[in-house]
PDB file of N, CA and C in Angstrom:
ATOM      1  N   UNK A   1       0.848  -1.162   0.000  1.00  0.00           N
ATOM      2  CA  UNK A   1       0.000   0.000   0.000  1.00  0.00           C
ATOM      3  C   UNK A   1       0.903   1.237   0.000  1.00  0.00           C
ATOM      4  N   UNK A   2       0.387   1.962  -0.999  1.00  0.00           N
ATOM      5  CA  UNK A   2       1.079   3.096  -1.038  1.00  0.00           C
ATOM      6  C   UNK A   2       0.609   4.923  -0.563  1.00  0.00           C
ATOM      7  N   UNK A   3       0.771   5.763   0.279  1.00  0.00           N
ATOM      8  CA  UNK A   3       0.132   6.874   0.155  1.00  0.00           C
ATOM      9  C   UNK A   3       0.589   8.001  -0.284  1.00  0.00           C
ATOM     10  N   UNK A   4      -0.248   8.928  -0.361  1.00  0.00           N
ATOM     11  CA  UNK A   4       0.592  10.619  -0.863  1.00  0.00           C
ATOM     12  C   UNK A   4      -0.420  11.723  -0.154  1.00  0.00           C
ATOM     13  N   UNK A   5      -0.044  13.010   0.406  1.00  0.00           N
ATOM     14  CA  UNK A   5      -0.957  13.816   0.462  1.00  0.00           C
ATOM     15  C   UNK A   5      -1.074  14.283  -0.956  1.00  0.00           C
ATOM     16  N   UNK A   6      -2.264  15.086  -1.018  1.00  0.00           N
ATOM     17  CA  UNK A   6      -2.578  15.432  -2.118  1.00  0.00           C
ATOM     18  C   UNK A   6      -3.367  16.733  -1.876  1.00  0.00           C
ATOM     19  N   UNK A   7      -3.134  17.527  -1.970  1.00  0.00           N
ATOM     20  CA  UNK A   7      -3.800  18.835  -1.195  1.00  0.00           C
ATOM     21  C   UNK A   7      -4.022  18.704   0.070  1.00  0.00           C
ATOM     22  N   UNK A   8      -5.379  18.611   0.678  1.00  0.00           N
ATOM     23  CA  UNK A   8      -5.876  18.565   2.104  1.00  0.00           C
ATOM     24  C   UNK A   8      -6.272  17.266   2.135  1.00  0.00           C
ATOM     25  N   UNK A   9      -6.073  16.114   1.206  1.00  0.00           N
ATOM     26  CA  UNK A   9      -6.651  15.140   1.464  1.00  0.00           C
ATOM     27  C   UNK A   9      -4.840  14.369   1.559  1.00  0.00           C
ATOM     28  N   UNK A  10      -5.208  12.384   2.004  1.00  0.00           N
ATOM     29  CA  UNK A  10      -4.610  11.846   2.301  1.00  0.00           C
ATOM     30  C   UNK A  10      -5.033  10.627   1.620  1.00  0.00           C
ATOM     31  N   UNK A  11      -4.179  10.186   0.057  1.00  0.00           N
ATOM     32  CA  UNK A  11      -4.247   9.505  -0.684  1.00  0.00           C
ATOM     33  C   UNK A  11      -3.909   7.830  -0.749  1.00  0.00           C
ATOM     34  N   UNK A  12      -4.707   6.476  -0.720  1.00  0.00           N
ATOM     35  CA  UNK A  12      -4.058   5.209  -0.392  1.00  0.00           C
ATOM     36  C   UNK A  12      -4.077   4.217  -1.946  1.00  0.00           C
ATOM     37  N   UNK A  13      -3.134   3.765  -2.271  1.00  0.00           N
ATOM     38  CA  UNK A  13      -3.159   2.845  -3.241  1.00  0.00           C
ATOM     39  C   UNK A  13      -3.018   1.296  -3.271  1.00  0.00           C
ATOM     40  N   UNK A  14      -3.788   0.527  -2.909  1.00  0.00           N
ATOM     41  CA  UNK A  14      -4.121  -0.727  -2.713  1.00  0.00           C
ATOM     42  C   UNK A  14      -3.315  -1.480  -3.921  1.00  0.00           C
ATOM     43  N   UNK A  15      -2.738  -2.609  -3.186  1.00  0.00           N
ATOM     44  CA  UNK A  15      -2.730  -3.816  -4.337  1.00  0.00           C
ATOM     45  C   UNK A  15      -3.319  -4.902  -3.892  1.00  0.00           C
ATOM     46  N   UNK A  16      -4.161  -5.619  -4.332  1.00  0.00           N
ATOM     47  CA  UNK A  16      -4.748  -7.147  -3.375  1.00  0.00           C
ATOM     48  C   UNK A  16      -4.024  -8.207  -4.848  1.00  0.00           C
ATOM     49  N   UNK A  17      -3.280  -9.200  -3.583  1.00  0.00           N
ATOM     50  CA  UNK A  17      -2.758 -10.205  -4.571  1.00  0.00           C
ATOM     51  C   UNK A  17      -3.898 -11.153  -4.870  1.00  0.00           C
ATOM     52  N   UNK A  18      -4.223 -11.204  -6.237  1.00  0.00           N
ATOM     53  CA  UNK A  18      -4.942 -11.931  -6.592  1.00  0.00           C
ATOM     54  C   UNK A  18      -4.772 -13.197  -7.501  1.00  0.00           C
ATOM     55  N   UNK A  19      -4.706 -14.795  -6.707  1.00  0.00           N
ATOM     56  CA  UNK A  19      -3.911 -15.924  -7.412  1.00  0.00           C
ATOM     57  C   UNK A  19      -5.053 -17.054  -7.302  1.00  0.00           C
ATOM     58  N   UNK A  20      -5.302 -17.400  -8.827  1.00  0.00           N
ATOM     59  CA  UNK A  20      -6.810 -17.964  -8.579  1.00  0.00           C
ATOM     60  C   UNK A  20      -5.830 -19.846  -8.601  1.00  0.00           C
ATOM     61  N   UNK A  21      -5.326 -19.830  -9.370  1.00  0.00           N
ATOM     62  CA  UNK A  21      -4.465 -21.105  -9.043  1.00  0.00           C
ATOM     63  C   UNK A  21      -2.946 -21.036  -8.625  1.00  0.00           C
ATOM     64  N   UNK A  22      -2.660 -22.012  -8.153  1.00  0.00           N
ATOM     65  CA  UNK A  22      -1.351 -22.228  -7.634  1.00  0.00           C
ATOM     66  C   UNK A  22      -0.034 -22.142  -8.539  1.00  0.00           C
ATOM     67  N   UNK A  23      -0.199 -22.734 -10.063  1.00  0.00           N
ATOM     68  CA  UNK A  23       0.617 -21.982 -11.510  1.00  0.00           C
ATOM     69  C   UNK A  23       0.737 -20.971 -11.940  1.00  0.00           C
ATOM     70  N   UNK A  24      -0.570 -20.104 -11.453  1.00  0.00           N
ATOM     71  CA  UNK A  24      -1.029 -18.842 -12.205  1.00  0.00           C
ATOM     72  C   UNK A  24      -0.035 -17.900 -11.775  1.00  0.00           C
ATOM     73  N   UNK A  25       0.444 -17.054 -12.808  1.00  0.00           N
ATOM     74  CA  UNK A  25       1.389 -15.882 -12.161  1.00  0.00           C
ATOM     75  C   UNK A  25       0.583 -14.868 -11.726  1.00  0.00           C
ATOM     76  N   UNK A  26       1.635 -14.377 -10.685  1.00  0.00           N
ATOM     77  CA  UNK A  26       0.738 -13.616  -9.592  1.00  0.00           C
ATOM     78  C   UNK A  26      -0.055 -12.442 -10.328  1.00  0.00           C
ATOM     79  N   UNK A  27      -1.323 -11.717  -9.379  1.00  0.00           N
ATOM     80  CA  UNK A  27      -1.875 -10.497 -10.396  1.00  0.00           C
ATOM     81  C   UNK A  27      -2.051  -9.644  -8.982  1.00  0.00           C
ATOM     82  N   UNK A  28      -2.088  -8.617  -9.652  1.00  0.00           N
ATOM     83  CA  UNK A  28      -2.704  -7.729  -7.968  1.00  0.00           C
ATOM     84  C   UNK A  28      -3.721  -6.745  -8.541  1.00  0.00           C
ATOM     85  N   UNK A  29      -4.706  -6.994  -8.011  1.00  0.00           N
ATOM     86  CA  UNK A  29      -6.313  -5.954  -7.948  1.00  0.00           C
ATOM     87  C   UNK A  29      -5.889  -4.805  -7.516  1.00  0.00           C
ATOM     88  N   UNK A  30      -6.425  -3.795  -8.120  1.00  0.00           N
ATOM     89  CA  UNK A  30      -5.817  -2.351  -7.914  1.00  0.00           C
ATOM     90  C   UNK A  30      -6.846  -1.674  -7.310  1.00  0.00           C
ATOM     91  N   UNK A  31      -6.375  -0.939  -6.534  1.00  0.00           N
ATOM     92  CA  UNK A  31      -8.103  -0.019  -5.569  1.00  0.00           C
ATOM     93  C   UNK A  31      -7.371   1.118  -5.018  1.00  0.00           C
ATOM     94  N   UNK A  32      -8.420   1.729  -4.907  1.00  0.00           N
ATOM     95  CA  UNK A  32      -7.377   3.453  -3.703  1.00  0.00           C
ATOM     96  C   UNK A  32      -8.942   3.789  -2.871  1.00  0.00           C
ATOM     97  N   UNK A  33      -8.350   4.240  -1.975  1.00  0.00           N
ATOM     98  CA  UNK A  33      -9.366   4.962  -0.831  1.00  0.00           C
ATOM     99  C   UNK A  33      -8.746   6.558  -0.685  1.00  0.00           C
ATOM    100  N   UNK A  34      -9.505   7.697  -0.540  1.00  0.00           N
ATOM    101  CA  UNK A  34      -9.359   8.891  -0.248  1.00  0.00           C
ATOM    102  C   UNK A  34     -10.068   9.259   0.929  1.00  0.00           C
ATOM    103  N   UNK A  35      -8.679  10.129   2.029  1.00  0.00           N
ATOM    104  CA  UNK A  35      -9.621  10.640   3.081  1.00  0.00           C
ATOM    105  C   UNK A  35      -8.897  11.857   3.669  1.00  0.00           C
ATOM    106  N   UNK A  36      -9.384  12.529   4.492  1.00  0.00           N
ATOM    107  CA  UNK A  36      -9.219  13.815   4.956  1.00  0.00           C
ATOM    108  C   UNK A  36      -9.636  13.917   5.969  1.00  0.00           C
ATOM    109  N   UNK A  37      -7.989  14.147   6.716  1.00  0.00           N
ATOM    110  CA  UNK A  37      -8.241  14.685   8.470  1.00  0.00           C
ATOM    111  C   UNK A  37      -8.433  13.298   9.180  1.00  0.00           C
ATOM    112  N   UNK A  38      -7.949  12.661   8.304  1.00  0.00           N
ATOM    113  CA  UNK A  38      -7.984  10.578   8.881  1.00  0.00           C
ATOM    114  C   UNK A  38      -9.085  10.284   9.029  1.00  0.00           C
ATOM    115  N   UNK A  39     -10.260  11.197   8.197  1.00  0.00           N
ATOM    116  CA  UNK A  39     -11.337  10.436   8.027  1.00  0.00           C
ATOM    117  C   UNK A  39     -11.826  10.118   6.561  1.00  0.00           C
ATOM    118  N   UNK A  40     -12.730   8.851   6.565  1.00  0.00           N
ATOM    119  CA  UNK A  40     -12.648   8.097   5.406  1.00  0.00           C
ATOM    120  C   UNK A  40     -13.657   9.168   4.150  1.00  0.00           C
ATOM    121  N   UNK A  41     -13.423   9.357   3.293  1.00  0.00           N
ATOM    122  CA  UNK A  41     -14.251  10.245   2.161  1.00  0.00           C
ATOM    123  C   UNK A  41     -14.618   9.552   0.771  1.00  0.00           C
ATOM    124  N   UNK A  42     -14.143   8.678  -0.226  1.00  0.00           N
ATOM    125  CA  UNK A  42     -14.121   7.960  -1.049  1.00  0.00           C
ATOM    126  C   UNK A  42     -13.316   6.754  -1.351  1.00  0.00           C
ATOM    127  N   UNK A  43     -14.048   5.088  -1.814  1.00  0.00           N
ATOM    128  CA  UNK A  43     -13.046   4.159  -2.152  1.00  0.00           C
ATOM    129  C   UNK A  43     -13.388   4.285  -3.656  1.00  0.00           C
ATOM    130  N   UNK A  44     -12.844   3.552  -4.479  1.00  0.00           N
ATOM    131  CA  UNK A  44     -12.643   3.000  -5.522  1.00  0.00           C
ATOM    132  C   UNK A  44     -13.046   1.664  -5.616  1.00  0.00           C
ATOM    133  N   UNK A  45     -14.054   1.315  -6.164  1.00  0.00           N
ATOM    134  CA  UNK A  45     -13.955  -0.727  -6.682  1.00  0.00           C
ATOM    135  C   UNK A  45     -12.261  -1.363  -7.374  1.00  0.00           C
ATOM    136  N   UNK A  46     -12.920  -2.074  -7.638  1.00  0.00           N
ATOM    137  CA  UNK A  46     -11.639  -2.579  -7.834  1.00  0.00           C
ATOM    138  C   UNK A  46     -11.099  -1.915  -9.867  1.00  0.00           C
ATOM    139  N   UNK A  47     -10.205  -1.751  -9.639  1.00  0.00           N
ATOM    140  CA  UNK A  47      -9.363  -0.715 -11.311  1.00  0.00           C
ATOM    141  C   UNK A  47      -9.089  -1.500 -12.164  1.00  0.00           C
ATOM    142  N   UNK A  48      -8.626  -2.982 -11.776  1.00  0.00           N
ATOM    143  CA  UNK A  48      -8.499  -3.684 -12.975  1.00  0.00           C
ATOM    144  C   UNK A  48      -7.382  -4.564 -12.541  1.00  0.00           C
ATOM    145  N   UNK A  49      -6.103  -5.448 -13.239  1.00  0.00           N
ATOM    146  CA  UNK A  49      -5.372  -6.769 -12.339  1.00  0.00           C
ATOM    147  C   UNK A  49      -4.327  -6.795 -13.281  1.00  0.00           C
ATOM    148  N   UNK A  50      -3.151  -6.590 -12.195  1.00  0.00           N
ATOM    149  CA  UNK A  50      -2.039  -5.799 -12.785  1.00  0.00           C
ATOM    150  C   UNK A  50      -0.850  -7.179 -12.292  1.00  0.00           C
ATOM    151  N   UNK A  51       0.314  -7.019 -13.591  1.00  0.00           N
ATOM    152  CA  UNK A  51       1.409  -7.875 -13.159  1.00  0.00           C
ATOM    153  C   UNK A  51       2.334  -7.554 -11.997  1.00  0.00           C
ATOM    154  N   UNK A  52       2.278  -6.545 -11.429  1.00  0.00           N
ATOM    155  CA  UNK A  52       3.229  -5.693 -10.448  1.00  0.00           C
ATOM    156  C   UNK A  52       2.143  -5.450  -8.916  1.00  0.00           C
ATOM    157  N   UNK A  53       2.796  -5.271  -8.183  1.00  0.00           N
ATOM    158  CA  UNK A  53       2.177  -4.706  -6.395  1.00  0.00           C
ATOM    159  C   UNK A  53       2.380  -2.814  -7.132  1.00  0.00           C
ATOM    160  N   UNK A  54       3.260  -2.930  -7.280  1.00  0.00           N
ATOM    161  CA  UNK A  54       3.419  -1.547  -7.469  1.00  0.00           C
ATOM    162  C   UNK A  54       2.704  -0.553  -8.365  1.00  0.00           C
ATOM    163  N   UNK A  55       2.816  -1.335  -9.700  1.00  0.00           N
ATOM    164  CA  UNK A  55       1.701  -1.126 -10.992  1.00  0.00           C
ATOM    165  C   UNK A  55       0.200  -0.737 -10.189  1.00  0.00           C
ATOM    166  N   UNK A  56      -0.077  -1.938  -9.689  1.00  0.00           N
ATOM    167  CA  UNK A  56      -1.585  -1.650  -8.953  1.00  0.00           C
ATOM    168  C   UNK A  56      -2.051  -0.691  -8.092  1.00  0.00           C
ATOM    169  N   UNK A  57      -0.702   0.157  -7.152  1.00  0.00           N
ATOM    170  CA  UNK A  57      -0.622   1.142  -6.387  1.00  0.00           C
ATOM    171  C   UNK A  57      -0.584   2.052  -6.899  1.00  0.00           C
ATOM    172  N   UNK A  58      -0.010   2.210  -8.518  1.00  0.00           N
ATOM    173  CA  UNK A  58       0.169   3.892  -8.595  1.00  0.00           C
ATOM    174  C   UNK A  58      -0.768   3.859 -10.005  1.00  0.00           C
ATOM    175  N   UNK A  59      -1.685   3.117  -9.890  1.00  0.00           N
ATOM    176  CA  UNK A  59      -2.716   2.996 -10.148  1.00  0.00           C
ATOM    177  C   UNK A  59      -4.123   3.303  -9.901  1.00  0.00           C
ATOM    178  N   UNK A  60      -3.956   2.806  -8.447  1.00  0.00           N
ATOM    179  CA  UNK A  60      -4.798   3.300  -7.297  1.00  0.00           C
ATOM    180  C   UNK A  60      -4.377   4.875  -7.051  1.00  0.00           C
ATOM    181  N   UNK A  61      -3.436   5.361  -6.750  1.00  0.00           N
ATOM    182  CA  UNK A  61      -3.017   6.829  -6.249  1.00  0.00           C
ATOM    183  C   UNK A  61      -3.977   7.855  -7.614  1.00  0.00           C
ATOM    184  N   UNK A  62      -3.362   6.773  -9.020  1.00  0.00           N
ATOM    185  CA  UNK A  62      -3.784   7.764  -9.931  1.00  0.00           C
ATOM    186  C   UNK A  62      -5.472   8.355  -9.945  1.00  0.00           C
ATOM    187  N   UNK A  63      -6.026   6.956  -9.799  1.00  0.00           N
ATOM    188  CA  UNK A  63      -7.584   7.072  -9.611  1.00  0.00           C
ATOM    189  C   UNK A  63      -7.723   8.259  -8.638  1.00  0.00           C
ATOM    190  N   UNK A  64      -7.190   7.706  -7.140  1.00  0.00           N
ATOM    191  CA  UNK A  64      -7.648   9.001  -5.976  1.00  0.00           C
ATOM    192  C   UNK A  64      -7.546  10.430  -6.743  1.00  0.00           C
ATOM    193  N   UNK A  65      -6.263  10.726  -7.435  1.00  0.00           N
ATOM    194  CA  UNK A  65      -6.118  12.276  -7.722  1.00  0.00           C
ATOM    195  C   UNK A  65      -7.020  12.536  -8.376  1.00  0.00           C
ATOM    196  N   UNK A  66      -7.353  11.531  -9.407  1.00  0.00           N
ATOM    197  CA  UNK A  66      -8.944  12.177 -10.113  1.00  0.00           C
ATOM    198  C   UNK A  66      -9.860  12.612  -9.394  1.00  0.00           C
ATOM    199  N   UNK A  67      -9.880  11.609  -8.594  1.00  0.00           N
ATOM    200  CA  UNK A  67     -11.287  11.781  -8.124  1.00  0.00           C
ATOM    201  C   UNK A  67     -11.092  13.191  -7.425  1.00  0.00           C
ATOM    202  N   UNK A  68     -10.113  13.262  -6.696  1.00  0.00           N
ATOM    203  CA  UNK A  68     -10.110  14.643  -5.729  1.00  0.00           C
ATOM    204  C   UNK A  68     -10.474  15.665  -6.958  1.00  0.00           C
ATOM    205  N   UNK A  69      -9.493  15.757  -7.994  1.00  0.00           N
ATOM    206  CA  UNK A  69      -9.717  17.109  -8.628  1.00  0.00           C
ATOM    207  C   UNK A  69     -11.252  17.136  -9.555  1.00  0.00           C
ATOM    208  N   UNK A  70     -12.027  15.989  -9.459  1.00  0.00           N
ATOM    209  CA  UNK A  70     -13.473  16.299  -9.932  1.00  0.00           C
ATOM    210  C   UNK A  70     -13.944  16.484  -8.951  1.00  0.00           C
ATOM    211  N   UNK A  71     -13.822  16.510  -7.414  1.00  0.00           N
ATOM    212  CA  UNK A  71     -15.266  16.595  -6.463  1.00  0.00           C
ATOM    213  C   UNK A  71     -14.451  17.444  -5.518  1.00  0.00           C
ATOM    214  N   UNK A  72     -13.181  17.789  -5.376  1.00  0.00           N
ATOM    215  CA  UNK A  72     -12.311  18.658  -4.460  1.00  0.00           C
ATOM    216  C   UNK A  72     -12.575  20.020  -4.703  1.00  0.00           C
TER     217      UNK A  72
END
């Protein structure tokens, strides 16, 4: 999990490892949550299933900034 401030808010980028069989190369579900003042304000469903932990995080971050600068 990754975070950033981002103006007045406080940005999270999720990876959930997602391994439906035991061969399968790994994937990670991408998600972000946005909140402000450590309280919770918007999640994200899930973004889509990425080859990287990291990919999926700045993935997630990217979503949050949207969202802030459409409803911020």
């Amino acid at each position: 999990m990754q975070n950033e401030k981002y103006g007045s808010y406080v940005l999270w980028g999720h990876a959930i490892l997602q391994q439906e069989e035991i061969l399968q190369a790994e994937r990670y579900a991408a998600s972000a949550t946005v909140t402000r003042d450590t309280k919770f304000v918007e999640a994200s469903g899930t973004l889509g299933a990425f080859d990287s932990q990291r990919e999926a995080e700045l993935v997630g971050l990217a979503w949050a900034r949207a969202w802030v600068d459409s409803h911020g």
